[in-house]
Protein backbone atom coordinates (compact mmCIF):
# COMPACT_ATOMS: atom_id res chain seq x y z
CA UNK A 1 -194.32 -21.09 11.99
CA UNK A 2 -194.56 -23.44 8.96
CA UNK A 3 -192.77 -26.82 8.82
CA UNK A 4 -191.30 -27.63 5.56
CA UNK A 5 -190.65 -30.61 3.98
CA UNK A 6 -187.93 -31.08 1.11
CA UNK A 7 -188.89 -34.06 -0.40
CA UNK A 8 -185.89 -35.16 -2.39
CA UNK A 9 -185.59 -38.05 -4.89
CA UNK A 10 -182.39 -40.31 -5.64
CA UNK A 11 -179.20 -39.82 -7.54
CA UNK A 12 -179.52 -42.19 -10.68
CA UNK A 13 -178.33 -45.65 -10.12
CA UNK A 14 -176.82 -47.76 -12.19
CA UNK A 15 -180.26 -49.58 -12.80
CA UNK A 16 -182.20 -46.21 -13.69
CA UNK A 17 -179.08 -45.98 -16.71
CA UNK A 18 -179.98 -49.48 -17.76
CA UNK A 19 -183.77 -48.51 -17.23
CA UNK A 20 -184.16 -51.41 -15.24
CA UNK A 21 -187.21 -51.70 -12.95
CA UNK A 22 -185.61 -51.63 -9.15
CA UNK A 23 -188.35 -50.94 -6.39
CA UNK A 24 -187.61 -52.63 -3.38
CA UNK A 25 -184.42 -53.82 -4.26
CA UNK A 26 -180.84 -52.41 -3.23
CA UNK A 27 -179.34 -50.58 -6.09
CA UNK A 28 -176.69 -48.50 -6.15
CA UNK A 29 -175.64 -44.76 -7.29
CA UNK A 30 -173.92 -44.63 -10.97
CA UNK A 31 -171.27 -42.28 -10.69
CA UNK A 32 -173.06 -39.74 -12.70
CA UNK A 33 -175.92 -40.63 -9.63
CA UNK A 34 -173.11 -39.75 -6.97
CA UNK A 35 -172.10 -36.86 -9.29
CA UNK A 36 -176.30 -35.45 -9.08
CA UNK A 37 -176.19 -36.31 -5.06
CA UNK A 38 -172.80 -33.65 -4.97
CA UNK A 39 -174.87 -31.01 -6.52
CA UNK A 40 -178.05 -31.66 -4.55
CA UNK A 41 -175.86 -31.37 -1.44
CA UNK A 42 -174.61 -27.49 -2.97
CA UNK A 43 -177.46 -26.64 -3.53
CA UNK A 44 -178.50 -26.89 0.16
CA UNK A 45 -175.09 -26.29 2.04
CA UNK A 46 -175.90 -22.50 3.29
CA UNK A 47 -179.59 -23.61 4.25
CA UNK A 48 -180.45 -24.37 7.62
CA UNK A 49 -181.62 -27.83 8.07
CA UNK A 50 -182.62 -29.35 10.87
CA UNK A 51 -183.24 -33.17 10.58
CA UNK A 52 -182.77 -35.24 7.69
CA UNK A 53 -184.49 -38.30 6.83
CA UNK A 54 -184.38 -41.35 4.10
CA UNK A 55 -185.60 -44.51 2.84
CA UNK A 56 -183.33 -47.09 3.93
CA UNK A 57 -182.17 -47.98 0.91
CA UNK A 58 -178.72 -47.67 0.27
CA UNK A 59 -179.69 -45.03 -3.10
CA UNK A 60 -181.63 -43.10 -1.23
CA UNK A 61 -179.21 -42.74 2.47
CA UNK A 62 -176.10 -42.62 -0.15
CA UNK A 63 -178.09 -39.20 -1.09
CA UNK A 64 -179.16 -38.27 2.04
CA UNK A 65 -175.65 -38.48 3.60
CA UNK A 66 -174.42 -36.44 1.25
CA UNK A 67 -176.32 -33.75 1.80
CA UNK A 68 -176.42 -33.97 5.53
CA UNK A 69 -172.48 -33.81 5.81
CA UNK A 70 -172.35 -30.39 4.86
CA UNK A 71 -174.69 -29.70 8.15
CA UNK A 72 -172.78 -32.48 10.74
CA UNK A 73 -176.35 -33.87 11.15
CA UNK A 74 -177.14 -38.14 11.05
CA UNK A 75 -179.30 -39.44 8.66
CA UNK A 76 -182.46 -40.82 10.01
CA UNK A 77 -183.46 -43.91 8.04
CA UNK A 78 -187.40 -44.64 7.85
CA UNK A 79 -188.17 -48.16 5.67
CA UNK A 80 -191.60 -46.62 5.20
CA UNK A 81 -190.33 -44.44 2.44
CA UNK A 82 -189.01 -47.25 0.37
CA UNK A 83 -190.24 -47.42 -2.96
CA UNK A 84 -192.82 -49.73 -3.93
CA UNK A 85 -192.01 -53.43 -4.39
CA UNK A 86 -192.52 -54.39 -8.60
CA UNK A 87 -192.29 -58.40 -7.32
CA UNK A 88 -191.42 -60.25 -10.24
CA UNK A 89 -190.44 -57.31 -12.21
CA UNK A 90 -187.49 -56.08 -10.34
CA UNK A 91 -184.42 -56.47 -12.59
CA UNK A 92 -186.20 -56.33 -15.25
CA UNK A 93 -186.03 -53.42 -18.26
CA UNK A 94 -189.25 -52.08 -19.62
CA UNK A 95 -188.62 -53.71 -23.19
CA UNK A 96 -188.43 -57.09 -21.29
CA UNK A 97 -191.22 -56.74 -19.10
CA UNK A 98 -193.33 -55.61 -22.19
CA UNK A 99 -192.34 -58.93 -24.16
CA UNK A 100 -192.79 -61.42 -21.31
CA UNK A 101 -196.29 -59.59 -19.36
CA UNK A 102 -197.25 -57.14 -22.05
CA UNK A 103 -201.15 -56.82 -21.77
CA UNK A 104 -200.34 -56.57 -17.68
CA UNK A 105 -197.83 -53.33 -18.07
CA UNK A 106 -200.24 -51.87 -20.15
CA UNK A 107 -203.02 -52.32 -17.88
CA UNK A 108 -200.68 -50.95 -14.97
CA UNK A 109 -199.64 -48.08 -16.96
CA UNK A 110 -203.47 -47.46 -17.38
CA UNK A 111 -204.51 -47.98 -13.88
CA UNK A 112 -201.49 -48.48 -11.37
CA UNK A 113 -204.96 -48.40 -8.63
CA UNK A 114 -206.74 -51.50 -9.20
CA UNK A 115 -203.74 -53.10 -11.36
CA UNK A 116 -200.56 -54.37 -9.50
CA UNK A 117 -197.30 -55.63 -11.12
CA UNK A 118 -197.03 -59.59 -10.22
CA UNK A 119 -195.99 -60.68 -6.93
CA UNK A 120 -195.46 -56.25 -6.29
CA UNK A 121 -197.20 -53.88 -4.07
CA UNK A 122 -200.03 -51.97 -4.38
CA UNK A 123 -199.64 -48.39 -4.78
CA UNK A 124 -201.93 -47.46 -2.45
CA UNK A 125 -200.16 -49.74 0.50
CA UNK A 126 -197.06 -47.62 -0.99
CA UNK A 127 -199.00 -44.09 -0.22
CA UNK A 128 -200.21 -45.28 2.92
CA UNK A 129 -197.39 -45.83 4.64
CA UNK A 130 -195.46 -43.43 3.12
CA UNK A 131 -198.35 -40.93 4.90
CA UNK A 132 -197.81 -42.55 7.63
CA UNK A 133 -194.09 -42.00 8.07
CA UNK A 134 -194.64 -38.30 6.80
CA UNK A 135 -197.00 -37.41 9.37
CA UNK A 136 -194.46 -39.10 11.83
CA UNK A 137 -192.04 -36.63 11.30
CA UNK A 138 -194.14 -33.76 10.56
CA UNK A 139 -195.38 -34.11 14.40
CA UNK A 140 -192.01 -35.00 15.57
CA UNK A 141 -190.57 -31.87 13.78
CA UNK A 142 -192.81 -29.12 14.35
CA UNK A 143 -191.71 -25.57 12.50
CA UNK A 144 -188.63 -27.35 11.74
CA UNK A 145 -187.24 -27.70 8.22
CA UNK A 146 -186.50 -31.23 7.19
CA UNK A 147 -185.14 -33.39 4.08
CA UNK A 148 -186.18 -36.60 3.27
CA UNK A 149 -184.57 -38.28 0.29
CA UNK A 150 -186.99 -41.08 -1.02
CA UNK A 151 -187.73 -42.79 -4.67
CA UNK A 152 -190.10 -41.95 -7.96
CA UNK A 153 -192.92 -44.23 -6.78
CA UNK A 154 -192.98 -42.97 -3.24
CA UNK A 155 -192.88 -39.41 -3.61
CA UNK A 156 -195.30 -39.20 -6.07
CA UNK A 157 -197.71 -40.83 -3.88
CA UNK A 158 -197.63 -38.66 -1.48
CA UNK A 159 -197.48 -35.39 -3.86
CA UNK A 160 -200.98 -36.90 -5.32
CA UNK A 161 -202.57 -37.01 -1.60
CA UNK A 162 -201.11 -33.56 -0.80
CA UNK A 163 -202.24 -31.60 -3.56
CA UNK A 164 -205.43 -33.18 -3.11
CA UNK A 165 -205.35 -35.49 -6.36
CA UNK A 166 -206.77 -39.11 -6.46
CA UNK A 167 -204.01 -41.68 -7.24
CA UNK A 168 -204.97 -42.45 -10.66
CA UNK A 169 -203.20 -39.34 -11.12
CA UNK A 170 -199.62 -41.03 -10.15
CA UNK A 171 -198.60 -40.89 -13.55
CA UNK A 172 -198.88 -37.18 -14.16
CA UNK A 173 -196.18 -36.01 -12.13
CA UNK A 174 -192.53 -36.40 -12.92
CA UNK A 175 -189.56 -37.11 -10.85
CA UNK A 176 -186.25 -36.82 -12.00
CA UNK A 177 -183.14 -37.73 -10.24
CA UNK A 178 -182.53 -35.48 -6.84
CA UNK A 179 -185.62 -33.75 -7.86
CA UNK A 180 -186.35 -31.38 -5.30
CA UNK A 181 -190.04 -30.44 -3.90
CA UNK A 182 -191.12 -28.48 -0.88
CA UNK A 183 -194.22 -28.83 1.29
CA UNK A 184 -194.68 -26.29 3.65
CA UNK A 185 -197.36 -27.36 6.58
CA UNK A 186 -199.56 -24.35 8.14
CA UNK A 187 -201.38 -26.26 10.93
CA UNK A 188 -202.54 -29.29 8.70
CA UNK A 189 -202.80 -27.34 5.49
CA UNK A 190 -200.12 -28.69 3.37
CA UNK A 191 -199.20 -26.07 0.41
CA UNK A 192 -196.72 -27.69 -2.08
CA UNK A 193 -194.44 -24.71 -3.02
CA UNK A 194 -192.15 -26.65 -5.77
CA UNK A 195 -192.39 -29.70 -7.83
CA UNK A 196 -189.74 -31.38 -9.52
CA UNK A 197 -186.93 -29.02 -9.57
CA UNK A 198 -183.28 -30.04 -10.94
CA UNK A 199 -181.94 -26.32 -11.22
CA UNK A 200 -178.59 -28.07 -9.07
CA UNK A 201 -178.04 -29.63 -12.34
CA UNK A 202 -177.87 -27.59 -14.66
């Protein structure tokens, strides 16, 4: 029997609106963000879920919890799925990070690998752990099906390692607010069944 992962990302925040770098700090949901967590939760209220999981950041639990209520099940909160820390960037919008460290975010956007954001995390500490807390619950939940509500950064690190890609490829995949993707685990085969779905919106 397969174990399947529903990887889910966060209802906007009122930082994403402003376009505001956030990472590791604790933003919360806009109301339209609160609005996108509703129809996430519809969208899995006659599913059968076992276990749900999320970053301990408020964005991501807020989202969680509001999926999880519809199934009387606790939200398990995991740190290791927090996004990655920007440092000195957090709180900052792209236009002002591009006039104060310019040559820097381009160099990021280029190679987010070798390149980190000042005072921020490496991406692949941020896919490492995130593995690591994947794996965790993959082992713990064995042929169960499980959400785990995370952020942009982190998900897509660990979509790049499942489907095999090298992290340079980061970039390349998109993640929009309560995006949904599924990983279904055969043994240790991973097969990634859906990528950045927001049908519930619509």
């Amino acid at each position: 029997m397969a174990t399947e992962i529903i990887l889910v990302r966060h209802g906007e925040t009122l930082w994403n609106k402003e376009s505001k770098f956030q990472g590791s700090t604790d933003t919360v949901l806009s109301p339209l963000g609160i609005e996108q967590a509703e129809k996430l939760a519809d969208r899995f209220k006659e599913e059968e879920l076992d276990v749900v999981y999320a970053s301990n950041l408020q964005r991501a639990v807020k989202t969680a919890k509001a999926v999880a209520k519809h199934h009387e099940i606790v939200v398990n909160e995991e740190p290791k799925l927090q996004e990655a820390s920007f440092g000195e960037w957090e709180g900052l919008t792209f236009d002002q990070i591009k006039e104060k460290d310019g040559k820097k975010l381009d160099a990021w956007l280029k190679d987010p690998i070798t390149v980190r954001t000042p005072d921020g995390e490496k991406f692949e500490d941020v896919q490492e752990r995130a593995m690591e807390a994947l794996d965790e619950i993959r082992d713990k939940h064995q042929g169960e099906k499980v959400l785990v509500a995370a952020h942009g950064g982190t998900i897509r690190a660990l979509l790049v390692e499942l489907l095999g890609m090298p992290l340079s490829n980061f970039w390349r995949i998109q993640q929009d607010n309560t995006a949904v993707n599924i990983v279904k685990f055969y043994d240790d085969d991973p097969i990634v069944a859906l990528v950045n779905c927001t049908q519930h919106l619509r």
